[in-house]
PDB file of N, CA and C in Angstrom:
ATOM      1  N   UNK A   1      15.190 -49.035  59.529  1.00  0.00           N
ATOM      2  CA  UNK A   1      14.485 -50.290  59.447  1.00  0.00           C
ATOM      3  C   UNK A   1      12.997 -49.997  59.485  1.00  0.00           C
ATOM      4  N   UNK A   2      12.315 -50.603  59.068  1.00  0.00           N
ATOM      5  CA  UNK A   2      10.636 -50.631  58.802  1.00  0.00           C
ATOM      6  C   UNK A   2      10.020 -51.743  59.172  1.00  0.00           C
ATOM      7  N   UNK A   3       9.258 -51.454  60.400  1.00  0.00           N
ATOM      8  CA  UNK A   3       8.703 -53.027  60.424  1.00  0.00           C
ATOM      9  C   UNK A   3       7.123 -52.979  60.791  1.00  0.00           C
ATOM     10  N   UNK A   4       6.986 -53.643  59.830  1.00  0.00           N
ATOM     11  CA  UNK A   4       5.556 -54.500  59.432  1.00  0.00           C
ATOM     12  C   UNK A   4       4.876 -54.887  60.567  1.00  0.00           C
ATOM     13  N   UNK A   5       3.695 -54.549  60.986  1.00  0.00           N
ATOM     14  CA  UNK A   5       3.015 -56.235  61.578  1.00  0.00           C
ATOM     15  C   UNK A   5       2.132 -56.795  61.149  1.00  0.00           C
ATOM     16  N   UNK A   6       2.258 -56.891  60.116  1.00  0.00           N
ATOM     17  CA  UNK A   6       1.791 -57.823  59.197  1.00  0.00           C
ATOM     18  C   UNK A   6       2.369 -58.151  57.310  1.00  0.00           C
ATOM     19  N   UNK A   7       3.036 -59.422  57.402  1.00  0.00           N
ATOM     20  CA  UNK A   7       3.587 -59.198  55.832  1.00  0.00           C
ATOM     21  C   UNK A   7       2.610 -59.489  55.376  1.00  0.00           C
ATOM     22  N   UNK A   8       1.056 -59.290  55.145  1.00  0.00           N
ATOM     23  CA  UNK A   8       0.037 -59.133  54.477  1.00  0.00           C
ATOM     24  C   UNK A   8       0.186 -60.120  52.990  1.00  0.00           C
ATOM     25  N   UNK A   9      -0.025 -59.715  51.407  1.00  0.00           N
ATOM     26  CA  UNK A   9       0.153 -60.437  50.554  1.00  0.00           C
ATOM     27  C   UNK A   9       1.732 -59.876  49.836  1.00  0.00           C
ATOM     28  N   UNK A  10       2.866 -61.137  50.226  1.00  0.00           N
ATOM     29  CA  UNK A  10       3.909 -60.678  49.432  1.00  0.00           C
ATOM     30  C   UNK A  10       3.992 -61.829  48.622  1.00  0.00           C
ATOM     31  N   UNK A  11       3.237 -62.000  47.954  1.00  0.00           N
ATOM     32  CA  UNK A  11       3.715 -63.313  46.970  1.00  0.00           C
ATOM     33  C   UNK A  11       3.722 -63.107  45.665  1.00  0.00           C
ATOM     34  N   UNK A  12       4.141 -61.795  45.536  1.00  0.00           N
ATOM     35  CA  UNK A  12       4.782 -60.810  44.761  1.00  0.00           C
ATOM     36  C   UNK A  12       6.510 -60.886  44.870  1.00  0.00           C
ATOM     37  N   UNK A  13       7.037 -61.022  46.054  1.00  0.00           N
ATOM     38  CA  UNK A  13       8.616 -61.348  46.446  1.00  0.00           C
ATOM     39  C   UNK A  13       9.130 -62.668  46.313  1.00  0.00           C
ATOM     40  N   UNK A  14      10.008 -62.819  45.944  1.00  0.00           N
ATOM     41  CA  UNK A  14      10.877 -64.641  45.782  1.00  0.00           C
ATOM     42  C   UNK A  14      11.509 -64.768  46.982  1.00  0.00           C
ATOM     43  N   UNK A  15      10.972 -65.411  47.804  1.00  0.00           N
ATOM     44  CA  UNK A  15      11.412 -65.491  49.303  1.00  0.00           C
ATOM     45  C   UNK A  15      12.416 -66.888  49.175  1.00  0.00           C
ATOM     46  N   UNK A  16      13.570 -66.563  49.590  1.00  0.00           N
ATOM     47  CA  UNK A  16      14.588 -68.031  50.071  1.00  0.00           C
ATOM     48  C   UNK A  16      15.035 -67.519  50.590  1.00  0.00           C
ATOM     49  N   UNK A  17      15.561 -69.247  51.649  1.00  0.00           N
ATOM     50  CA  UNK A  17      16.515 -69.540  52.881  1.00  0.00           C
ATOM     51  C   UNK A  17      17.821 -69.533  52.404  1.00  0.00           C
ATOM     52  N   UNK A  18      18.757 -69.726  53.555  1.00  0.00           N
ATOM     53  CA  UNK A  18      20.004 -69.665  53.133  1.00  0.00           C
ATOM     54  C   UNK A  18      20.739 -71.202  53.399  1.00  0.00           C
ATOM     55  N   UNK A  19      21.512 -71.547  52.347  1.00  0.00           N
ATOM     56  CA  UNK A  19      21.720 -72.591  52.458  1.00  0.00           C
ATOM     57  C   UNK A  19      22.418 -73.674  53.685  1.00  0.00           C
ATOM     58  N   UNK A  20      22.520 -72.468  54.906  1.00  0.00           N
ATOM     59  CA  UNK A  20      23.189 -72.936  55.679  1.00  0.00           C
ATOM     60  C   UNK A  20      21.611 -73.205  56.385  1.00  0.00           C
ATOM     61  N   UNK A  21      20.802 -73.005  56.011  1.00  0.00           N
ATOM     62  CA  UNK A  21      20.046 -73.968  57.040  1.00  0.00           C
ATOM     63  C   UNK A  21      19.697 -75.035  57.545  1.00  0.00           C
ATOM     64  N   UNK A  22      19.246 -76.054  58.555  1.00  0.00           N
ATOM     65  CA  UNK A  22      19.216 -77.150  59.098  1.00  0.00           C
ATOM     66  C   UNK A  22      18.305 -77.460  57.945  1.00  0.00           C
ATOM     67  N   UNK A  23      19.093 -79.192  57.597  1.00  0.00           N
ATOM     68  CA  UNK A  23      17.950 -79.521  56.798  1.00  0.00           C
ATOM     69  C   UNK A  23      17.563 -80.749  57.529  1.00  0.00           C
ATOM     70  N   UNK A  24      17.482 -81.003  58.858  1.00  0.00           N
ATOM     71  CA  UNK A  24      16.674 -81.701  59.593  1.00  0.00           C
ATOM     72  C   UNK A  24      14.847 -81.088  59.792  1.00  0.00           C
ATOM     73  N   UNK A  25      15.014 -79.682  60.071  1.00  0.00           N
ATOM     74  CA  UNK A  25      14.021 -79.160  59.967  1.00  0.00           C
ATOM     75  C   UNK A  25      13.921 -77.410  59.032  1.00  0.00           C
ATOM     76  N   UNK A  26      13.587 -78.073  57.663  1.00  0.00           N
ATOM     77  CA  UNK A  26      13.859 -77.067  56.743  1.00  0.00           C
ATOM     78  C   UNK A  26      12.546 -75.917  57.421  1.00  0.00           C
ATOM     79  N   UNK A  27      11.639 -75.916  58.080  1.00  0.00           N
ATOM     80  CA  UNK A  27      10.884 -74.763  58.334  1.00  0.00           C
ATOM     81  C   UNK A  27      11.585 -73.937  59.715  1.00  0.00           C
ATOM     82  N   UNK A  28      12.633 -74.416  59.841  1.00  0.00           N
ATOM     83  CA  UNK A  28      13.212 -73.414  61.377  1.00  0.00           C
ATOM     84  C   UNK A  28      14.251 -72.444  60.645  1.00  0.00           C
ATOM     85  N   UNK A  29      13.870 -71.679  60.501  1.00  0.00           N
ATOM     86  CA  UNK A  29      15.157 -70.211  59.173  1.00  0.00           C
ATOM     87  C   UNK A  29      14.066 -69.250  59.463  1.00  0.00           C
ATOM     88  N   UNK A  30      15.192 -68.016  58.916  1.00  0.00           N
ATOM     89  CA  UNK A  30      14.470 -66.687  58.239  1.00  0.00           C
ATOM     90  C   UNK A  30      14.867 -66.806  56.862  1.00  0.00           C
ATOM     91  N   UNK A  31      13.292 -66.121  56.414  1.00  0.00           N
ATOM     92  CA  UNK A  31      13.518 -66.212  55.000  1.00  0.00           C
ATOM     93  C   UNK A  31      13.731 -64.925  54.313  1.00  0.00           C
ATOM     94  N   UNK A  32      14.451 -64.608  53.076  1.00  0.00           N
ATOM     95  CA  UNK A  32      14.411 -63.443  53.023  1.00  0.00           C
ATOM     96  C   UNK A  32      14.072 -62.787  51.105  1.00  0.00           C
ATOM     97  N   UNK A  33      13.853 -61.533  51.093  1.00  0.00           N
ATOM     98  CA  UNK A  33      13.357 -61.590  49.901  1.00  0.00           C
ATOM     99  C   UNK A  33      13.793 -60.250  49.253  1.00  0.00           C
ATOM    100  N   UNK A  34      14.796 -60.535  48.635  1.00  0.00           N
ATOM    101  CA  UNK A  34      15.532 -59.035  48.024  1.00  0.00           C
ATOM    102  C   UNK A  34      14.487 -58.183  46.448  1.00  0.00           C
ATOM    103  N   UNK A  35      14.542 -56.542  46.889  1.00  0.00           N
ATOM    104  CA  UNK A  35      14.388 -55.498  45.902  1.00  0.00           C
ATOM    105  C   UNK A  35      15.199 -54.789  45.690  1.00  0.00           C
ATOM    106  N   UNK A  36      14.966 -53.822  44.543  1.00  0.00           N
ATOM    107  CA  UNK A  36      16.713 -53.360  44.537  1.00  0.00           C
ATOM    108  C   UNK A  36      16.773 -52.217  45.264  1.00  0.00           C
ATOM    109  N   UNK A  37      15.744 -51.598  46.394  1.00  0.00           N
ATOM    110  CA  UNK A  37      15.567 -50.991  47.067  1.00  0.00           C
ATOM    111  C   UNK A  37      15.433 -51.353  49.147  1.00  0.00           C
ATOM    112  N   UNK A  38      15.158 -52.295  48.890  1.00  0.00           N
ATOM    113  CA  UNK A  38      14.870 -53.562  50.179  1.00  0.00           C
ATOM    114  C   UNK A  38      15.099 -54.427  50.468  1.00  0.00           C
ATOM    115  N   UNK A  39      15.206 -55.427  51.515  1.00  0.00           N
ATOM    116  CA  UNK A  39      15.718 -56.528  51.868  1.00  0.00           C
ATOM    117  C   UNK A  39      14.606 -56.972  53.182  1.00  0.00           C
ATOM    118  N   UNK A  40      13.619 -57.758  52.524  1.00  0.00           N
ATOM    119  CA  UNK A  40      12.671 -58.486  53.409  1.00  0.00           C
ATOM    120  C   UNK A  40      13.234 -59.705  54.299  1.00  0.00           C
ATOM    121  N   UNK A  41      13.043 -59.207  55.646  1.00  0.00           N
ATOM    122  CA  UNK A  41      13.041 -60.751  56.013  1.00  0.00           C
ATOM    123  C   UNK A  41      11.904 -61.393  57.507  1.00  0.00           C
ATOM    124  N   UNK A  42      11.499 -62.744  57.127  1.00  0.00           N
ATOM    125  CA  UNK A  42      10.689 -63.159  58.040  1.00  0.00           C
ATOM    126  C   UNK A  42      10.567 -64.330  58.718  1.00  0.00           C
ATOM    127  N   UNK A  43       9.728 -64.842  59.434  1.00  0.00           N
ATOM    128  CA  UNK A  43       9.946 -66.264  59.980  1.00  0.00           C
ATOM    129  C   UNK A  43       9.555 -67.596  59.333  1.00  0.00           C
ATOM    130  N   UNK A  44      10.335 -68.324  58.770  1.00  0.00           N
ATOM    131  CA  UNK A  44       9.808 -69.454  58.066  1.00  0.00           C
ATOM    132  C   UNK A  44       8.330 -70.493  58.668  1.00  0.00           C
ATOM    133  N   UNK A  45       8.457 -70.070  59.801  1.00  0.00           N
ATOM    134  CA  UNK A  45       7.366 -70.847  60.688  1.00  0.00           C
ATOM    135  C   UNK A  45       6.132 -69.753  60.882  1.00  0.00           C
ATOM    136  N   UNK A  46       6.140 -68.755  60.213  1.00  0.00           N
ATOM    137  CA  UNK A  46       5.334 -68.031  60.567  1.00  0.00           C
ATOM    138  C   UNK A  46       5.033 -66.358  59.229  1.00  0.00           C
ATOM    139  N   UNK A  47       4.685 -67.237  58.436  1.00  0.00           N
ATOM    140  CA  UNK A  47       4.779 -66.881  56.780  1.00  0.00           C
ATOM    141  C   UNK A  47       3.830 -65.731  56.706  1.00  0.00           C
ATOM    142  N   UNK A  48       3.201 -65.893  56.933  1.00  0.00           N
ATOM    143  CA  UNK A  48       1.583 -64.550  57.232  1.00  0.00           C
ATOM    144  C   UNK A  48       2.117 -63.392  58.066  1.00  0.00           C
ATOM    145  N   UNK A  49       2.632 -63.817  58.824  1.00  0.00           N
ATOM    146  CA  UNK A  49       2.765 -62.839  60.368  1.00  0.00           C
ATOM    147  C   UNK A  49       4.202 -61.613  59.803  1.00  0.00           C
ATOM    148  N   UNK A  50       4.584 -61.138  60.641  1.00  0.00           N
ATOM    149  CA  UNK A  50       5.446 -59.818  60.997  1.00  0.00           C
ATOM    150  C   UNK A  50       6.631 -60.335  60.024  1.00  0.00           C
ATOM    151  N   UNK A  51       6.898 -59.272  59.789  1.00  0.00           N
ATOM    152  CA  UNK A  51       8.259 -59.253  58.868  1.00  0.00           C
ATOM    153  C   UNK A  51       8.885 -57.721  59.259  1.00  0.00           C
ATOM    154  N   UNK A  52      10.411 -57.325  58.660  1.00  0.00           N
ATOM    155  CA  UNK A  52      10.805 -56.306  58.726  1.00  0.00           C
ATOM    156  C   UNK A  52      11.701 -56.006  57.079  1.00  0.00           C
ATOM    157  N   UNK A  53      11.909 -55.042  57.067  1.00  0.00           N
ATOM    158  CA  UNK A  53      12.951 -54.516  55.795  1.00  0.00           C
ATOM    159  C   UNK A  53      13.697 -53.511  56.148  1.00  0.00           C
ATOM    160  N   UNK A  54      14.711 -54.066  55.342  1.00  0.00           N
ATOM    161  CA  UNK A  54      15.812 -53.118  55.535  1.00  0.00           C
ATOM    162  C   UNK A  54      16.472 -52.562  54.363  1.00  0.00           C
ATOM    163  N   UNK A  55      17.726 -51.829  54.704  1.00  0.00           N
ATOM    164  CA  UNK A  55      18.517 -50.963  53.416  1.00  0.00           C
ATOM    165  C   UNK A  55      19.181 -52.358  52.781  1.00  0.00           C
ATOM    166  N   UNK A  56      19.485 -52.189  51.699  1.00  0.00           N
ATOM    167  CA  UNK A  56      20.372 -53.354  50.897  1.00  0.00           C
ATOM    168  C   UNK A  56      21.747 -53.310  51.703  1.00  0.00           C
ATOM    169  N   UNK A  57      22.202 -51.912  51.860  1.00  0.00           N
ATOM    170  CA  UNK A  57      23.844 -52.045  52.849  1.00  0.00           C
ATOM    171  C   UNK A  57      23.698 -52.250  53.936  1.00  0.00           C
ATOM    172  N   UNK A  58      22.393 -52.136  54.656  1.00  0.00           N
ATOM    173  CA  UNK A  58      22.491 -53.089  56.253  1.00  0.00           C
ATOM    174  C   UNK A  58      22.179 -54.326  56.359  1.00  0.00           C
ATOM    175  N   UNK A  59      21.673 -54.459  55.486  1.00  0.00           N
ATOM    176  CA  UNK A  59      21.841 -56.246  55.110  1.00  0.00           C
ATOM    177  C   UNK A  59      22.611 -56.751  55.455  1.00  0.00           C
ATOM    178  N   UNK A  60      23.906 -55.655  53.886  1.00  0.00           N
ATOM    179  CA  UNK A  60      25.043 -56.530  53.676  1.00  0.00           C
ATOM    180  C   UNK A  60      26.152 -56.615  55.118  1.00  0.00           C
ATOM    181  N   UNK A  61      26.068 -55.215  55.314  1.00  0.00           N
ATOM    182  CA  UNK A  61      26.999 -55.077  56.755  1.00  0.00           C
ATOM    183  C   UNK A  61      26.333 -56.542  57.962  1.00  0.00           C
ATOM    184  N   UNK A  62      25.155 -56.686  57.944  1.00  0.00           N
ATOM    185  CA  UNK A  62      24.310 -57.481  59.017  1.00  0.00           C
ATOM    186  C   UNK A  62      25.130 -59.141  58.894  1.00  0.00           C
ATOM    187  N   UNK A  63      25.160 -59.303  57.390  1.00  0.00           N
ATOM    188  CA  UNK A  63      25.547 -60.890  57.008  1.00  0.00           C
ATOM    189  C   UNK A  63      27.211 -60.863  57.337  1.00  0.00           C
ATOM    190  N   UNK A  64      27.970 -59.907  56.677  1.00  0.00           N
ATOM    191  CA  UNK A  64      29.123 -59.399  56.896  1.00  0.00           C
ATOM    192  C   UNK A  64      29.550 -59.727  58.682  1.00  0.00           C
ATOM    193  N   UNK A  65      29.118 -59.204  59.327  1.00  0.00           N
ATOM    194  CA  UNK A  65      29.025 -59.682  60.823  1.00  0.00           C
ATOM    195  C   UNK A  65      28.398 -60.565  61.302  1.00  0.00           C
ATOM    196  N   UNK A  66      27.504 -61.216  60.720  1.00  0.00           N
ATOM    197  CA  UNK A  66      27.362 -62.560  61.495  1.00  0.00           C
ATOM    198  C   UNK A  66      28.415 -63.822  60.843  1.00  0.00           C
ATOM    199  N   UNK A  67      28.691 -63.442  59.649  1.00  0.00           N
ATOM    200  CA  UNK A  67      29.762 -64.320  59.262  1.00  0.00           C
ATOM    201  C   UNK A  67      31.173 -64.609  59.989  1.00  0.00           C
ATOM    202  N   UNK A  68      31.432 -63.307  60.616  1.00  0.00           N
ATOM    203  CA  UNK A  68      32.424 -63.025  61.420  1.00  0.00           C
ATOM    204  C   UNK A  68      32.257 -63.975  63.112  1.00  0.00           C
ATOM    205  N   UNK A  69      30.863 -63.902  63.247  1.00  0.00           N
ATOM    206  CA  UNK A  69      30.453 -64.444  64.576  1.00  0.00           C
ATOM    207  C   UNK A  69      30.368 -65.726  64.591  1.00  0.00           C
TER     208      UNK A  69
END
């Protein structure tokens, strides 16, 4: 894992939520932003600030188990 403290300018990446998010308050999520090398993700409430990346298969293993949870 690699983490940032600062996601500086990524508006270069297509950042989306996942559809299971509250849409009472669409800014409470992580957002995330796939390469075919990386998997960005950060705080919807906090767009400027810290982010981390990861491998594309710890992603998948990551979603894989929270689906389970």
């Amino acid at each position: 894992m690699i983490r940032n403290a600062s996601a500086g300018d990524n508006s270069e990446l297509a950042w989306f939520k996942s559809s299971y998010s509250d849409t009472s308050n669409p800014n409470d999520c992580v957002e995330v932003a796939t390469t075919p090398h990386t998997v960005h993700v950060r705080d919807s409430k906090n767009v400027p600030g810290p982010l981390f990346t990861v491998a594309p298969g710890a992603w998948s293993d990551f979603v894989t188990y929270a689906a389970q949870h």
